[in-house]
Protein backbone atom coordinates (compact mmCIF):
# COMPACT_ATOMS: atom_id res chain seq x y z
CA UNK A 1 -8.06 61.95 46.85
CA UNK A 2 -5.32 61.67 44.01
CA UNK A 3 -5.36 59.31 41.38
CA UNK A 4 -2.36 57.64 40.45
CA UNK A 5 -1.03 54.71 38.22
CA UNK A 6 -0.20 51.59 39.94
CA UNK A 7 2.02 49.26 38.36
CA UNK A 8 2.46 45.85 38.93
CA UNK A 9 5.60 43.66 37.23
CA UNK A 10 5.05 39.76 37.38
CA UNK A 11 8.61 37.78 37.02
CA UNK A 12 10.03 34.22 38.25
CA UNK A 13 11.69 34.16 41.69
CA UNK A 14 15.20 33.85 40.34
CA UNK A 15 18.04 36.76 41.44
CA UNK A 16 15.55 38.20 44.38
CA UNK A 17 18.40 40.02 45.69
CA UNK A 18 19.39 41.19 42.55
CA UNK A 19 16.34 42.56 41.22
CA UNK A 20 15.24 43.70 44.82
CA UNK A 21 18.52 45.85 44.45
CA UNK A 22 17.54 46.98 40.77
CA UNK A 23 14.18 48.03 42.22
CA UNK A 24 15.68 49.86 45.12
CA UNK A 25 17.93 52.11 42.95
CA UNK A 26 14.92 52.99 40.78
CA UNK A 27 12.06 53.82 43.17
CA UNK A 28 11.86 54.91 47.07
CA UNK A 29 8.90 53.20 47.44
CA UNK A 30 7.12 49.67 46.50
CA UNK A 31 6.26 46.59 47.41
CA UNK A 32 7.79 43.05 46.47
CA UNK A 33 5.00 39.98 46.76
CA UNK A 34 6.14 36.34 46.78
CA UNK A 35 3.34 34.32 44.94
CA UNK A 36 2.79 31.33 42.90
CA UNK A 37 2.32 31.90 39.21
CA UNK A 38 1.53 29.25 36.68
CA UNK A 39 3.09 29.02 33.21
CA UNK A 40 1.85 26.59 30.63
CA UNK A 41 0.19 24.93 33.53
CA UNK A 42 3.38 24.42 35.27
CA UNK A 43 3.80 25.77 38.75
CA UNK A 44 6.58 28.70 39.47
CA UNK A 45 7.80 30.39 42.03
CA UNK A 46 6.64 33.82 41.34
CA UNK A 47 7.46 37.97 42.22
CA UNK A 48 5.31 40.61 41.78
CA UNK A 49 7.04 44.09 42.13
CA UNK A 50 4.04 46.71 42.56
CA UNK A 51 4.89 50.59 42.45
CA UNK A 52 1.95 53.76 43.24
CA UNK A 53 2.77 56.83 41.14
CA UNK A 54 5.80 55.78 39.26
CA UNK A 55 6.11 57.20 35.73
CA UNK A 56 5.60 54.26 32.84
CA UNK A 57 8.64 54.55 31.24
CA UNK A 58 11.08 53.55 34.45
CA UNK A 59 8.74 50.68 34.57
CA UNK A 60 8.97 49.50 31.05
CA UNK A 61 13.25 50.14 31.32
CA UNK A 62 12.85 48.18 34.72
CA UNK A 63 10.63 45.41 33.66
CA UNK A 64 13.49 45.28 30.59
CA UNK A 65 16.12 44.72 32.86
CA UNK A 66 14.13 42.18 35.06
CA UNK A 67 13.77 40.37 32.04
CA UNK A 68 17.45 40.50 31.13
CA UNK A 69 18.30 39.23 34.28
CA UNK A 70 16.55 36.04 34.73
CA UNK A 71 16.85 35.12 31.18
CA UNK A 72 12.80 35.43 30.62
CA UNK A 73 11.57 36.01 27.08
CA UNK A 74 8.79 38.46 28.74
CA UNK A 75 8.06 39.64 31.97
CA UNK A 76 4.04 41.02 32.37
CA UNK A 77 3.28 44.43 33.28
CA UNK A 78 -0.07 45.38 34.58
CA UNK A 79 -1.30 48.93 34.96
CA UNK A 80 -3.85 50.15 36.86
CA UNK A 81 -5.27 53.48 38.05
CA UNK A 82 -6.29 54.07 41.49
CA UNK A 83 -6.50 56.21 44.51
CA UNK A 84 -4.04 55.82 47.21
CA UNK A 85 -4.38 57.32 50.71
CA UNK A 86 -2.26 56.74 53.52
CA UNK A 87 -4.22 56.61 56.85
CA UNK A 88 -2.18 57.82 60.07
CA UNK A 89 -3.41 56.90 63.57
């Protein structure tokens, strides 16, 4: 089973459409959680953008323009490594 990077970018919920579009251009595959982060103890509407087996750099540029976007003085990153199998009936 191959390992691989998985990347995880945490941002508000603010221009969904936008950054889903952003994220769409950049990668064929991810997925796009809606949670609830807290910041300073203050509640948020929250995204989390995770991508298997995408190269670090097009993260860091898209986690950059994420940023940018919502007007966010950082935007977290989290990498992990893993294995990911698909399973196929």
């Amino acid at each position: 089973m191959p390992t691989s990077d998985i990347f995880r970018i945490y941002t508000e919920e603010k221009n969904k459409r936008d950054i889903l579009r952003l994220v769409e251009k950049a990668f064929d595959n991810f997925t796009l959680q809606p949670t609830l982060g807290y910041y300073k103890g203050e509640p948020e509407k929250s995204i989390v953008i995770e991508i298997v087996g995408a190269r670090e750099p097009a993260v860091k540029e898209m986690a950059l323009k994420i940023r940018k976007m919502n007007g966010q003085k950082s935007v977290l990153i989290i990498k992990l490594r893993g294995q990911a199998k698909t399973y196929r009936a």
